[in-house]
Structures are given as C-alpha cells and as structure tokens.
C-alpha atoms as a PDB file:
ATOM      1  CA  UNK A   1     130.373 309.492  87.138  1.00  0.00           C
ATOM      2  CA  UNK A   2     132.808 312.562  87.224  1.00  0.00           C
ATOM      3  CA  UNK A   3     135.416 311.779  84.591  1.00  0.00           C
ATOM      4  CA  UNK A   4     139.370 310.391  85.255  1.00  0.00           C
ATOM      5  CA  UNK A   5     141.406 313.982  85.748  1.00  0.00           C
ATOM      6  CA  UNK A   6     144.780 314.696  86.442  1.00  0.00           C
ATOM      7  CA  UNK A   7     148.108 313.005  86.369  1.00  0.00           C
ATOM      8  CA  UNK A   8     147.569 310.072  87.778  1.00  0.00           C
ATOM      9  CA  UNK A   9     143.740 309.794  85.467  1.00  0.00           C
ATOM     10  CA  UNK A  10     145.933 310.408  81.984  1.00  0.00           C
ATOM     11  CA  UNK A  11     148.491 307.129  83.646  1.00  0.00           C
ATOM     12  CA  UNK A  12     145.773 305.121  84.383  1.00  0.00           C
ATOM     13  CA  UNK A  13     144.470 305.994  80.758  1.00  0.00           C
ATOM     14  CA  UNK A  14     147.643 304.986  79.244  1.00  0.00           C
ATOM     15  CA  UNK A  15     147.981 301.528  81.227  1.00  0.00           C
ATOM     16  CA  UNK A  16     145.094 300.852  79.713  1.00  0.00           C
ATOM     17  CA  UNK A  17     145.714 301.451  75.659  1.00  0.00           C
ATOM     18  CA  UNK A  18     149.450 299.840  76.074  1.00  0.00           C
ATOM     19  CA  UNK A  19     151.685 297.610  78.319  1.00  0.00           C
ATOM     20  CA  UNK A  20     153.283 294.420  78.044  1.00  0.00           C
ATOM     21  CA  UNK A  21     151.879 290.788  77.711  1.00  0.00           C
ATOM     22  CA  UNK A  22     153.657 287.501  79.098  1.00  0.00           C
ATOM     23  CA  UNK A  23     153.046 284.411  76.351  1.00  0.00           C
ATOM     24  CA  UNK A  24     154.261 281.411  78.347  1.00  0.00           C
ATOM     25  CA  UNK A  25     155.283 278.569  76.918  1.00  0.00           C
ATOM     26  CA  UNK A  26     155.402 274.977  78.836  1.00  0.00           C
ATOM     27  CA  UNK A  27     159.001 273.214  78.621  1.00  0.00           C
ATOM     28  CA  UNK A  28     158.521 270.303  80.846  1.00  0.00           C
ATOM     29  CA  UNK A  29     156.332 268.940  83.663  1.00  0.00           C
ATOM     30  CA  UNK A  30     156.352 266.252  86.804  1.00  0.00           C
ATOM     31  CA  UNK A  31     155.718 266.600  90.804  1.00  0.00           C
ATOM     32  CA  UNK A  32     157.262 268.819  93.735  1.00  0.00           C
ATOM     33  CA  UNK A  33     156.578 270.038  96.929  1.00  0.00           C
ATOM     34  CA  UNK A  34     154.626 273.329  96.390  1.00  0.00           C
ATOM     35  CA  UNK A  35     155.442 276.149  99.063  1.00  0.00           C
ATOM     36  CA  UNK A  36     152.335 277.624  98.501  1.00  0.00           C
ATOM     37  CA  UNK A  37     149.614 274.598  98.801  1.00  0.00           C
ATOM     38  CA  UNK A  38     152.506 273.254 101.671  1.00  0.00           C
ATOM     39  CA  UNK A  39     152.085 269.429  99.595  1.00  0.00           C
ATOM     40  CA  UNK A  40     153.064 267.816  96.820  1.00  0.00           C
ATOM     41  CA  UNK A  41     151.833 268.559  93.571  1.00  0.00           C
ATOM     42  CA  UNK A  42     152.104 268.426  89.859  1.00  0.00           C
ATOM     43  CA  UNK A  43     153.423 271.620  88.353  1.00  0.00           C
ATOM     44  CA  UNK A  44     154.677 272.770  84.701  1.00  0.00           C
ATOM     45  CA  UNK A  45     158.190 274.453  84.118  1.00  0.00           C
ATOM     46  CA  UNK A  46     156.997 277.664  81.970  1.00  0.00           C
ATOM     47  CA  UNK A  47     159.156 279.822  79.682  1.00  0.00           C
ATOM     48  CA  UNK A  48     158.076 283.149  78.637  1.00  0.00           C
ATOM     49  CA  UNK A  49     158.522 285.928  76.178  1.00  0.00           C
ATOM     50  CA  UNK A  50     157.391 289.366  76.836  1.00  0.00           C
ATOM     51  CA  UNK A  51     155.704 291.677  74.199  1.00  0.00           C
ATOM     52  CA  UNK A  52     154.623 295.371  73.896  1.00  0.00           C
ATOM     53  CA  UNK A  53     150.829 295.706  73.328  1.00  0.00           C
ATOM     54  CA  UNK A  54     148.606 298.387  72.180  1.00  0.00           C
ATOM     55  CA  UNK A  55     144.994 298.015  72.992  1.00  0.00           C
ATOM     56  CA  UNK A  56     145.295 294.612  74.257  1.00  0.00           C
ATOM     57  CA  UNK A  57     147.181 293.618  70.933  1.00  0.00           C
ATOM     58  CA  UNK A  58     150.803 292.369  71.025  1.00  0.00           C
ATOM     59  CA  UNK A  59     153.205 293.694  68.468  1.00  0.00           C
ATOM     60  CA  UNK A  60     157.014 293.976  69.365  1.00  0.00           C
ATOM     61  CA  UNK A  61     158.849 291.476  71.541  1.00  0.00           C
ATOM     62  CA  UNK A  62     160.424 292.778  74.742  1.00  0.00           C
ATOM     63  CA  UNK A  63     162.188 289.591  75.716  1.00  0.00           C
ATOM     64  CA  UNK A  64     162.033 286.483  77.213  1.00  0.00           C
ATOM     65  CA  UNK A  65     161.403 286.074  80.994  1.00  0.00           C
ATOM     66  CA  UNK A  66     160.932 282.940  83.630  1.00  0.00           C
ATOM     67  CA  UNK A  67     161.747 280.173  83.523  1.00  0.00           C
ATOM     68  CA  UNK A  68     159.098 279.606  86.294  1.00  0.00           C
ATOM     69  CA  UNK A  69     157.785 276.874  88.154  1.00  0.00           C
ATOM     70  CA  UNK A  70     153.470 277.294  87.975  1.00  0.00           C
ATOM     71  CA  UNK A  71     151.669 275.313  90.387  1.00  0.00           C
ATOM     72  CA  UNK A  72     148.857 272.987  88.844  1.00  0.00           C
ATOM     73  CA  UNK A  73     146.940 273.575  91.657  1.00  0.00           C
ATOM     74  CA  UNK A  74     147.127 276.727  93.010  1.00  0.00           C
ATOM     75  CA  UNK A  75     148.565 278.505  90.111  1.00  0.00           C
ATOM     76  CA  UNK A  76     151.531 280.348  92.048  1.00  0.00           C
ATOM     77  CA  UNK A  77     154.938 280.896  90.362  1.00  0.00           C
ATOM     78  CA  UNK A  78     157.722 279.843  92.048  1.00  0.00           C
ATOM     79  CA  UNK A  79     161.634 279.844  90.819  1.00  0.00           C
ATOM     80  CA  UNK A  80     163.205 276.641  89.442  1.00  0.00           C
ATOM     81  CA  UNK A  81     165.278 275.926  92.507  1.00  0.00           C
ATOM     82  CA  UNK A  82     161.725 275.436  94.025  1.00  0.00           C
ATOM     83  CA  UNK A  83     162.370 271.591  92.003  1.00  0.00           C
ATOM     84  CA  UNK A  84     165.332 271.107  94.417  1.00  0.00           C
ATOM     85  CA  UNK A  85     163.519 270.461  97.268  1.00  0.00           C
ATOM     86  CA  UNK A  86     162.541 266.812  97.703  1.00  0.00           C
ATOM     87  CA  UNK A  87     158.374 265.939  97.292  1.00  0.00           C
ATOM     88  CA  UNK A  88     157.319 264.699 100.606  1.00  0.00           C
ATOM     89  CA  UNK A  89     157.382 260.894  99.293  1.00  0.00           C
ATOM     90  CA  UNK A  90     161.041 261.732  98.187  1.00  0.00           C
ATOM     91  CA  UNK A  91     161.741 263.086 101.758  1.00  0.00           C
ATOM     92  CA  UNK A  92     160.452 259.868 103.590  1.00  0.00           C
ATOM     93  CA  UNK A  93     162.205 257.274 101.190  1.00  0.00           C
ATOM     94  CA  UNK A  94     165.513 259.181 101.674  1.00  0.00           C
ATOM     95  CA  UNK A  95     164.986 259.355 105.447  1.00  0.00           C
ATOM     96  CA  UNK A  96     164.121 255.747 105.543  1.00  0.00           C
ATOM     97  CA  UNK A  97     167.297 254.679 103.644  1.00  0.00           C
ATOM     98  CA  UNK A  98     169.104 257.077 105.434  1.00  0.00           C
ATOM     99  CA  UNK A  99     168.149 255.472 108.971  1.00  0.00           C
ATOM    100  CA  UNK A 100     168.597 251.852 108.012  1.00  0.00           C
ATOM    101  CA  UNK A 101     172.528 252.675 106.715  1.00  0.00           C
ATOM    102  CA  UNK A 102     173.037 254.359 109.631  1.00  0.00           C
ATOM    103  CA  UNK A 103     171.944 250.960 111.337  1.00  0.00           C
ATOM    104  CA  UNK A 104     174.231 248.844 109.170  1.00  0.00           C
ATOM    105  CA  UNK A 105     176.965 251.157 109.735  1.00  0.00           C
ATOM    106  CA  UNK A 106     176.745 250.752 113.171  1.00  0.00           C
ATOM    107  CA  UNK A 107     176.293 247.130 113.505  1.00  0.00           C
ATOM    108  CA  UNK A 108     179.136 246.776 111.386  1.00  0.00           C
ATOM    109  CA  UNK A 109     181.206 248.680 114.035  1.00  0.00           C
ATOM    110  CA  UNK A 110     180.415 247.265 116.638  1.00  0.00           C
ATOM    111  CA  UNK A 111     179.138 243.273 115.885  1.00  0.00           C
ATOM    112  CA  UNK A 112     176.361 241.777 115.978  1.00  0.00           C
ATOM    113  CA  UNK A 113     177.080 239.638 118.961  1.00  0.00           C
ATOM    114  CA  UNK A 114     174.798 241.799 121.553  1.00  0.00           C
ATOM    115  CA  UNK A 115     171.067 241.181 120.931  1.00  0.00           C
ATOM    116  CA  UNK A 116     169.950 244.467 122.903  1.00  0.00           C
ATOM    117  CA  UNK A 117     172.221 246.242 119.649  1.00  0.00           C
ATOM    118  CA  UNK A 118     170.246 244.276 116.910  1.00  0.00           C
ATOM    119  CA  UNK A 119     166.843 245.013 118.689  1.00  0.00           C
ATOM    120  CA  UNK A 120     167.963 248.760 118.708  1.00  0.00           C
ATOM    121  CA  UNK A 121     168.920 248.943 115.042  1.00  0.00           C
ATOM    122  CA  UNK A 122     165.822 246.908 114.029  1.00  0.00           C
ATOM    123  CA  UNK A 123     163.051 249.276 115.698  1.00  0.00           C
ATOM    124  CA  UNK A 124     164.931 252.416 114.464  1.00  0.00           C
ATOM    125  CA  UNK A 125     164.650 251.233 111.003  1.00  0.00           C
ATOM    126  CA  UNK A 126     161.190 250.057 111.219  1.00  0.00           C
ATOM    127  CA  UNK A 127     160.209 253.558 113.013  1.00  0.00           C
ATOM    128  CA  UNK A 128     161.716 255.430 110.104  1.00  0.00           C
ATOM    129  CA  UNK A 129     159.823 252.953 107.449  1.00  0.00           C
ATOM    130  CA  UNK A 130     161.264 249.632 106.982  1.00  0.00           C
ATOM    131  CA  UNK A 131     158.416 248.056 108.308  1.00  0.00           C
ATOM    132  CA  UNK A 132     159.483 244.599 107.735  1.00  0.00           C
ATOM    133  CA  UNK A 133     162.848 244.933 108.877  1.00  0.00           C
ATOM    134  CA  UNK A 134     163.832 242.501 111.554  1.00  0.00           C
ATOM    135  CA  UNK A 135     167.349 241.622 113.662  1.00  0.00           C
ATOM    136  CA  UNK A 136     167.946 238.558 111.778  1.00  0.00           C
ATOM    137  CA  UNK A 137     167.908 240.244 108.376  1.00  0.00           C
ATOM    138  CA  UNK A 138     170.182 242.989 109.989  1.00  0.00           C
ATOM    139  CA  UNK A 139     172.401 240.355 111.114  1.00  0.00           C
ATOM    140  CA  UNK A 140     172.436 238.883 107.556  1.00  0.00           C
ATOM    141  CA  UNK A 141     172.979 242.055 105.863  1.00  0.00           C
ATOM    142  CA  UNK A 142     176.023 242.611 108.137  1.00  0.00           C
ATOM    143  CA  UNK A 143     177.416 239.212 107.896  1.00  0.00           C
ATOM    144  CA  UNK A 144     177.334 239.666 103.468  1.00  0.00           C
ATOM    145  CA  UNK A 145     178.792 242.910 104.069  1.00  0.00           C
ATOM    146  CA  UNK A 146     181.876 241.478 106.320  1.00  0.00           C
ATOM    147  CA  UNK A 147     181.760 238.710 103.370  1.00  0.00           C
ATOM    148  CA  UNK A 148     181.694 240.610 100.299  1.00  0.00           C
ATOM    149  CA  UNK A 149     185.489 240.856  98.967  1.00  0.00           C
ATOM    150  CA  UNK A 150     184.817 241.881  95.700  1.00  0.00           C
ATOM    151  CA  UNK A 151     183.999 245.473  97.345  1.00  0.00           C
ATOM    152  CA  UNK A 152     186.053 248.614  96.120  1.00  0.00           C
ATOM    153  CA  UNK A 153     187.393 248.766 100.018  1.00  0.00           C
ATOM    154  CA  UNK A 154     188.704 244.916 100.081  1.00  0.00           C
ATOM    155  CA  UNK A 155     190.200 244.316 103.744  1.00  0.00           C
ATOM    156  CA  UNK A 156     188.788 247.559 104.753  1.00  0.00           C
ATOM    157  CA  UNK A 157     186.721 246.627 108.473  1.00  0.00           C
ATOM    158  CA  UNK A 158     183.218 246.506 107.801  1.00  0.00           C
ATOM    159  CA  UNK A 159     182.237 249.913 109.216  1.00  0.00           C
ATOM    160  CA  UNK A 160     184.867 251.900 107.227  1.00  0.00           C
ATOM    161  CA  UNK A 161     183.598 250.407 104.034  1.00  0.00           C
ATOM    162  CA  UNK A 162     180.243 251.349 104.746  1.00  0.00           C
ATOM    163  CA  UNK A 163     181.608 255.443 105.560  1.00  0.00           C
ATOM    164  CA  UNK A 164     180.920 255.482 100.751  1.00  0.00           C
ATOM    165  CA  UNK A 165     176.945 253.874 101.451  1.00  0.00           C
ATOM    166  CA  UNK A 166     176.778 256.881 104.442  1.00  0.00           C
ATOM    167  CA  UNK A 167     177.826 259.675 102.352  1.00  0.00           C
ATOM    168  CA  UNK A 168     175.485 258.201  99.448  1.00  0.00           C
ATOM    169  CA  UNK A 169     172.812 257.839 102.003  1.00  0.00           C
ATOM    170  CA  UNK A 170     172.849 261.400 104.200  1.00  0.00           C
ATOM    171  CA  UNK A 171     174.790 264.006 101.737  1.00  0.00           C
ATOM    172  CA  UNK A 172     171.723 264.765  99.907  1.00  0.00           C
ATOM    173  CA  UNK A 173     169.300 264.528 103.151  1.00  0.00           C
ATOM    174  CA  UNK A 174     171.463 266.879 105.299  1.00  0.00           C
ATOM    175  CA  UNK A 175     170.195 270.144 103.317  1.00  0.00           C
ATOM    176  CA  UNK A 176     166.825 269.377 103.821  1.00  0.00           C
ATOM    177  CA  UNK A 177     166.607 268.462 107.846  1.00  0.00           C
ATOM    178  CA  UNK A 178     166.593 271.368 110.494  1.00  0.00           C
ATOM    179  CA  UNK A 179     169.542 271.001 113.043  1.00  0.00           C
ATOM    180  CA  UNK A 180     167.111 269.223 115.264  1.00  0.00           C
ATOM    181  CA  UNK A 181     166.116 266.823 112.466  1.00  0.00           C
ATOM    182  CA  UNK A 182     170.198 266.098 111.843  1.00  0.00           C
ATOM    183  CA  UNK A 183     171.599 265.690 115.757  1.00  0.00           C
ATOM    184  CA  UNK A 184     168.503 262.911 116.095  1.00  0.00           C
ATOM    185  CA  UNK A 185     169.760 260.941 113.059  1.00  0.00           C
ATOM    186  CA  UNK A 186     173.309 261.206 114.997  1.00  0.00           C
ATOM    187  CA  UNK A 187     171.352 260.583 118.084  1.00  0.00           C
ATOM    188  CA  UNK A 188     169.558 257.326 117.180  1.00  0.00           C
ATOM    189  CA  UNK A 189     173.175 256.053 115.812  1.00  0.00           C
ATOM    190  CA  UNK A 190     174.752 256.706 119.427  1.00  0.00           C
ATOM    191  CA  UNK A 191     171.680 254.695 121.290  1.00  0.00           C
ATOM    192  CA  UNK A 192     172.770 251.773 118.978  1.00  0.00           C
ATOM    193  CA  UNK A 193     176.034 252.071 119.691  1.00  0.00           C
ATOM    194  CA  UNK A 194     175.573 252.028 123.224  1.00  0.00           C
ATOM    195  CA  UNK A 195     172.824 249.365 123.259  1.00  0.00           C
ATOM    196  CA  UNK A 196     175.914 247.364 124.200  1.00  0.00           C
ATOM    197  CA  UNK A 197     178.169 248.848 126.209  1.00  0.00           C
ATOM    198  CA  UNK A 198     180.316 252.233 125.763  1.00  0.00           C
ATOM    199  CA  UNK A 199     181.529 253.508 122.550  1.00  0.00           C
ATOM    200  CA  UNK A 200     184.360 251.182 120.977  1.00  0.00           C
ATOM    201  CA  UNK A 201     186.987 253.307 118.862  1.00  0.00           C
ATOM    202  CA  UNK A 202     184.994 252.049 115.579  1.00  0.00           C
ATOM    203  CA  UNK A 203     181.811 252.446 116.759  1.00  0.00           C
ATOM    204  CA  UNK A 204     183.183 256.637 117.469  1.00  0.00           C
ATOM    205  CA  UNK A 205     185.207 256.306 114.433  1.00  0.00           C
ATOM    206  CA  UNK A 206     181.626 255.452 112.965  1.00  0.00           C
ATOM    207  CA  UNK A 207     179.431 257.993 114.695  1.00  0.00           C
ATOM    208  CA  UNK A 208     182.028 260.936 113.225  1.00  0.00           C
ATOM    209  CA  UNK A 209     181.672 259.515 109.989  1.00  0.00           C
ATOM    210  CA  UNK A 210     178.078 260.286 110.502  1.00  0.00           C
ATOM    211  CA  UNK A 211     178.082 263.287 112.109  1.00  0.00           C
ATOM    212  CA  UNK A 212     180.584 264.372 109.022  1.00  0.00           C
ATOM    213  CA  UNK A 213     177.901 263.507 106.534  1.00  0.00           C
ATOM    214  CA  UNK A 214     175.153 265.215 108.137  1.00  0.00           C
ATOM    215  CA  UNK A 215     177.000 268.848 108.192  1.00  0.00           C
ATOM    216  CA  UNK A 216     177.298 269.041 111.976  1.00  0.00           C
ATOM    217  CA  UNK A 217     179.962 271.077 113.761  1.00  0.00           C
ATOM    218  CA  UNK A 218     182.532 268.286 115.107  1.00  0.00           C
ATOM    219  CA  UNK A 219     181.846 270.346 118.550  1.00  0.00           C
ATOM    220  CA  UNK A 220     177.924 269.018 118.431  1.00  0.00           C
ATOM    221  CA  UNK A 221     179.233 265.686 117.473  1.00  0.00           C
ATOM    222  CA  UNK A 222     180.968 265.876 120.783  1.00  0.00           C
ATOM    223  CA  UNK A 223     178.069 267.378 122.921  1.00  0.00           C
ATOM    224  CA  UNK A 224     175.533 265.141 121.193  1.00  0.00           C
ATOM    225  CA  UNK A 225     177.733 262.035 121.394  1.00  0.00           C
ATOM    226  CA  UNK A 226     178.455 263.124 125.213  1.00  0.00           C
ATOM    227  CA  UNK A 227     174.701 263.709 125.887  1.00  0.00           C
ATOM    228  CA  UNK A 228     174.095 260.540 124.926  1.00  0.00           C
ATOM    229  CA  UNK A 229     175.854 258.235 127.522  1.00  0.00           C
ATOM    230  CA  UNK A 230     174.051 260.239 129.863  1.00  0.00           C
ATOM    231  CA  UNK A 231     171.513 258.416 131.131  1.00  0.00           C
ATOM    232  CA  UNK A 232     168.113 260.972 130.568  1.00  0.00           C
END
C-alpha cells in the first residue's frame, strides 16, 4: 500500500495522534418518547466534559458539553427539551381526562335533563378511555358539582366553575395535538351540546371556554362551532 501523502495524508495523520474525548457522566434517568425509535423508552440524562488527547490519552480539559438526553435503546442523543414531550401513556391519560372534563363541562351547561346529551357525553368519554364511564355516573358527577359549595367559585353556575378543571385539563394537552387533533376535542364538545337542541348562551359561553384553552383562533371557534349545527 502506497503511503498517506499530501495535505490532506499529514491531517489525517494528526487526527489520529490528538483530538478531543467526551467523558459523560449520567445525572438522572426515567422514560420518554424517543424521536428516534418513534416509542417510549427509558433513557439517561448525560453530562459531559471534553478533554484534549494525545495518542488516545486524555490530558487537559476543554470543557464541559451536553447535557444530553441518550436513548437506552437506540443510543441517539437528543436535547433535554426532548423530556417535554409527553410518553405515549402520558399522552393517552391526558387525552382521556381531557375528554371526560370537557363532558362535565358541558353537561354542566346545559343539564342533565336530555338523555340523548348524557348518552353523548358518556360514549365520548368511554371512546377516549373511560371505559367504565356511564350516564348515571355523569349525571352524579354533575349533580356533586352543582352541590359542592365549599368550591373556590361558590354561586358561580356549574359550567363557569368548571372553566379552572378545563384550563387544568387542556393547557398542557394543547401543545402536543395537531390543529386537527384540537378542533375535534372542540368538535366532540359541540355534538354534546347539541345532543339536545341548539346552543344555549352557557353551553357557547362553555364551548369558548374550550376553544380558549385549546389555543384556537376565536375565528375557528366560530367556523368549527358553525360547522357543527350543520347537519353532515
């Protein structure tokens, strides 16, 4: 074999005999959705310090760098605000309790008087999870919230009390849905206000609330609120 000549040889050479060397150091640990394997997965939080090396060696520090976010399964590095995104079991509880508030909220607007409404509110909270949740416990619920005077919102109605438990529920979902994802959550809150008849002014009252919480222009809310008294 012809020997290594030229610039680019004598660079090569000099990668070799020094460079730098990344000592990482783990600083914590737990589960998150990887974007790499596309699933959750357990990862470590790694902090590093750089040092200059001669022939492989390391001598003089150059640093710290990271801190990174190293896959336990596919090894890829990833920055910390990869740990603000919720795991995919994260996602579906906070999707489920975001549904059945919505469903509260909207019963409490409107009554519970209509049996078409509870059956409405029911199977959209089952769909999104609540698998045991039934019109008679959505009825209850209601009734205990109507009941409960001890509540920060005393004398409030029912449906403006619940606008603190719809904030709770859909301020930290919002980032994570696509606009599609967000205008169905509004969506499924309109059917179960209409399950009954048009909108009353608390059930629209209510369904801005919501459309407020999930970051939506109040222009959508209109279209989407519109849309939905259309029948498809």
């Amino acid at each position: 074999m012809l020997p290594v000549r030229g610039r680019n040889g004598r660079a090569t050479r000099f990668a070799r005999i020094v460079g730098t060397r990344i000592a990482w150091t783990c600083v914590g640990d737990g589960e998150f959705f990887c974007p790499g394997c596309g699933g959750d997965r357990n990862y470590q939080r790694l902090s590093g310090r750089r040092r200059f090396t001669v022939l492989g060696m390391p001598l003089l520090p150059r640093g710290t760098t990271g801190p990174v976010v190293e896959c336990a399964s596919c090894g890829g590095h990833f920055g910390p605000d990869t740990l603000d995104h919720p795991t995919t079991s994260r996602f579906s509880g906070m999707l489920r309790d975001a549904v059945h508030t919505i469903a509260l909220a909207m019963l409490c607007a409107g009554g519970t008087s209509s049996r078409t409404a509870l059956e409405t509110a029911a199977s959209a909270a089952r769909a999104a999870g609540v698998a045991d949740c039934t019109e008679e416990q959505l009825a209850a619920l209601v009734e205990a919230l109507a009941a409960d005077t001890g509540r920060a919102y005393e004398s409030r109605p029912c449906a403006a009390g619940l606008t603190i438990e719809l904030h709770e529920a859909l301020d930290p979902l919002a980032p994570h849905l696509a606009p599609a994802g967000r205008e169905s959550l509004l969506l499924q809150a309109a059917r179960i206000a209409l399950a009954d008849g048009p909108y009353t002014p608390a059930e629209h009252d209510a369904l801005t609330t919501i459309g407020t919480a999930l970051t939506l222009p109040s222009g959508d809310v209109t279209r989407l609120l519109a849309a939905a008294r259309t029948p498809s």
